[in-house]
C-alpha atoms as a PDB file:
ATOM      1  CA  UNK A   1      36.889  21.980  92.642  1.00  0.00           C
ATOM      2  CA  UNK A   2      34.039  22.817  90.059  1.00  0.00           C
ATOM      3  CA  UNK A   3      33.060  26.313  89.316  1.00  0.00           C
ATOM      4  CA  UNK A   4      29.035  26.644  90.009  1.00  0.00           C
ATOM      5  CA  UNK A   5      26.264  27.040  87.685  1.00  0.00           C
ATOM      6  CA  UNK A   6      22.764  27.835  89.502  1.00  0.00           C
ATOM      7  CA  UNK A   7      19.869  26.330  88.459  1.00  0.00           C
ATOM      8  CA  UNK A   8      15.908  26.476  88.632  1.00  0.00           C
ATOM      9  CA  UNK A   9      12.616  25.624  87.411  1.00  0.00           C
ATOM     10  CA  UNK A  10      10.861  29.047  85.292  1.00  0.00           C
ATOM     11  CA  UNK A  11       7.686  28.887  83.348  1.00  0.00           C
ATOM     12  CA  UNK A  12       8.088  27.503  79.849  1.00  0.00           C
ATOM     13  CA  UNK A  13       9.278  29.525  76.731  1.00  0.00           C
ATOM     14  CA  UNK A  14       7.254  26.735  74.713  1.00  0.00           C
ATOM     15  CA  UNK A  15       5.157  28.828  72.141  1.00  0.00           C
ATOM     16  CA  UNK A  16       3.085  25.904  71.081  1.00  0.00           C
ATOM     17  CA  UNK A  17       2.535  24.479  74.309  1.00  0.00           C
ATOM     18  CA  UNK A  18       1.748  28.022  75.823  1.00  0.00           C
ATOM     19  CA  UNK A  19      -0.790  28.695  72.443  1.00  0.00           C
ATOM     20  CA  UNK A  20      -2.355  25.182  72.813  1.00  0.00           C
ATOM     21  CA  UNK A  21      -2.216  24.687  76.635  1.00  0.00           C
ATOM     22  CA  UNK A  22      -2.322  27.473  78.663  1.00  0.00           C
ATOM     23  CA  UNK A  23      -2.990  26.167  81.668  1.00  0.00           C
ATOM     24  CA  UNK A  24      -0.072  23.275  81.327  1.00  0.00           C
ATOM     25  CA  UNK A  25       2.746  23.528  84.023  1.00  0.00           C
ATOM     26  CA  UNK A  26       6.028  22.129  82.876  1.00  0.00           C
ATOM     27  CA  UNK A  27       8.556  24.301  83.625  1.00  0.00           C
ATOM     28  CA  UNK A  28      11.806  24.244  81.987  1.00  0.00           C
ATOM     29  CA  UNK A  29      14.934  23.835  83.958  1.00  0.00           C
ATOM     30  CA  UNK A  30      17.341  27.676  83.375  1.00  0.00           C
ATOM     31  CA  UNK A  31      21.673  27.745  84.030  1.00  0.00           C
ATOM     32  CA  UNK A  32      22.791  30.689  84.948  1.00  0.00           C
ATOM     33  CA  UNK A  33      26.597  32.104  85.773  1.00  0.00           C
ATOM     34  CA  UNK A  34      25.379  34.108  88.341  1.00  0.00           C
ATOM     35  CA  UNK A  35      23.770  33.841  92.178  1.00  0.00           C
ATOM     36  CA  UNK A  36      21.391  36.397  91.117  1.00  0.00           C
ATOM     37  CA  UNK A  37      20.136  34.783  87.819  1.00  0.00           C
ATOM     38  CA  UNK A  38      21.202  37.319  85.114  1.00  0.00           C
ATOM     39  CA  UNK A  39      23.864  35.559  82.835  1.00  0.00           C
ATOM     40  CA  UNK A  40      21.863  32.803  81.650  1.00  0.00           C
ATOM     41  CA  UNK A  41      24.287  29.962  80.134  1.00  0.00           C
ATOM     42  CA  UNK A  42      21.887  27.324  79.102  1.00  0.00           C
ATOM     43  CA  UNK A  43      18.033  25.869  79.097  1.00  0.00           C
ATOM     44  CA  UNK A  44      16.424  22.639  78.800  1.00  0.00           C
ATOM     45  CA  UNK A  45      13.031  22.771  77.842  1.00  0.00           C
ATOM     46  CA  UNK A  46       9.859  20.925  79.465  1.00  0.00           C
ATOM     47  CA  UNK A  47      10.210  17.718  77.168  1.00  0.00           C
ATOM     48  CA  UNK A  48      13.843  16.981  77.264  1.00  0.00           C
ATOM     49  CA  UNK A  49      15.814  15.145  79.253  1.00  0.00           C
ATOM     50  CA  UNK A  50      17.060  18.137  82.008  1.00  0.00           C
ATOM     51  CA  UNK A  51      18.874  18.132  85.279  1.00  0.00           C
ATOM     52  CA  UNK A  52      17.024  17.386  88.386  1.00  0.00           C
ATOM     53  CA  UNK A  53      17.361  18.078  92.203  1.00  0.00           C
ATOM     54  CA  UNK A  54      19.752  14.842  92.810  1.00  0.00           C
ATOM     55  CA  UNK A  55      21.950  16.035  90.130  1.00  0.00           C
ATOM     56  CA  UNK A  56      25.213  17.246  91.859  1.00  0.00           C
ATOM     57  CA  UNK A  57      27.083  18.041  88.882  1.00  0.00           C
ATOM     58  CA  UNK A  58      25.958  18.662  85.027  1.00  0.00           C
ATOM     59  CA  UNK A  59      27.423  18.984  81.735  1.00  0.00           C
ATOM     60  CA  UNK A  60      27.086  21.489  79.884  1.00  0.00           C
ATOM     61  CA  UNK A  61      28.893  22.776  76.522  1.00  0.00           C
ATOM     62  CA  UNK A  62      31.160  19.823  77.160  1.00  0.00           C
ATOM     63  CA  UNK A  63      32.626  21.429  80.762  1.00  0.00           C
ATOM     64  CA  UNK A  64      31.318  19.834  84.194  1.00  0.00           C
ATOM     65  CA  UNK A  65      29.513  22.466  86.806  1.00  0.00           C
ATOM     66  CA  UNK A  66      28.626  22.210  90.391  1.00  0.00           C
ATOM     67  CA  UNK A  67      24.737  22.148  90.389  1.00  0.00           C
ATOM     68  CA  UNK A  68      23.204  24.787  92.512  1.00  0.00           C
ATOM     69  CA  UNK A  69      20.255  24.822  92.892  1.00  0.00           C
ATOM     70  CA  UNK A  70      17.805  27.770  93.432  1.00  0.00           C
ATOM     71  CA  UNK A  71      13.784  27.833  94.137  1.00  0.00           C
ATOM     72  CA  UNK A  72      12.041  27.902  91.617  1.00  0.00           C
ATOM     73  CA  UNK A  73      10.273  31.221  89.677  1.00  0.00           C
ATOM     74  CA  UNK A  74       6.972  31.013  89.996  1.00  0.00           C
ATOM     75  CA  UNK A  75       4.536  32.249  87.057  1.00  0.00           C
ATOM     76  CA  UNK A  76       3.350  35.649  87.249  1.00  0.00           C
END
């Protein structure tokens, strides 16, 4: 049985894309320990390779999680 790791989509951290495109949306995809999203354990920004929706199960820091996934966090 794999422990979990929740996941979702939150605005990008980006500073250049946020200074040069404002208006962009590509959200990064967040890992956190927790249900409630306040041990972050990883993040994969907007323009690499991240974990999706069909994912089941990711690697990360060389240990395989159960993906949960959580809706997204929309922009403020």
């Amino acid at each position: 049985m794999l422990l979990p790791l929740y996941l979702r989509r939150e605005p990008t951290t980006d500073p250049v894309l946020r200074k040069y495109a404002p208006d962009a949306r590509r959200p990064d995809v967040v890992a956190y320990r927790d249900a409630e999203c306040t041990r972050p354990a990883g993040r994969w920004p907007w323009h690499y390779k991240r974990p999706d929706r069909r994912n089941r199960s990711i690697v990360l820091n060389c240990y395989r999680w159960r993906a949960v996934w959580l809706p997204p966090l929309l922009e403020a």
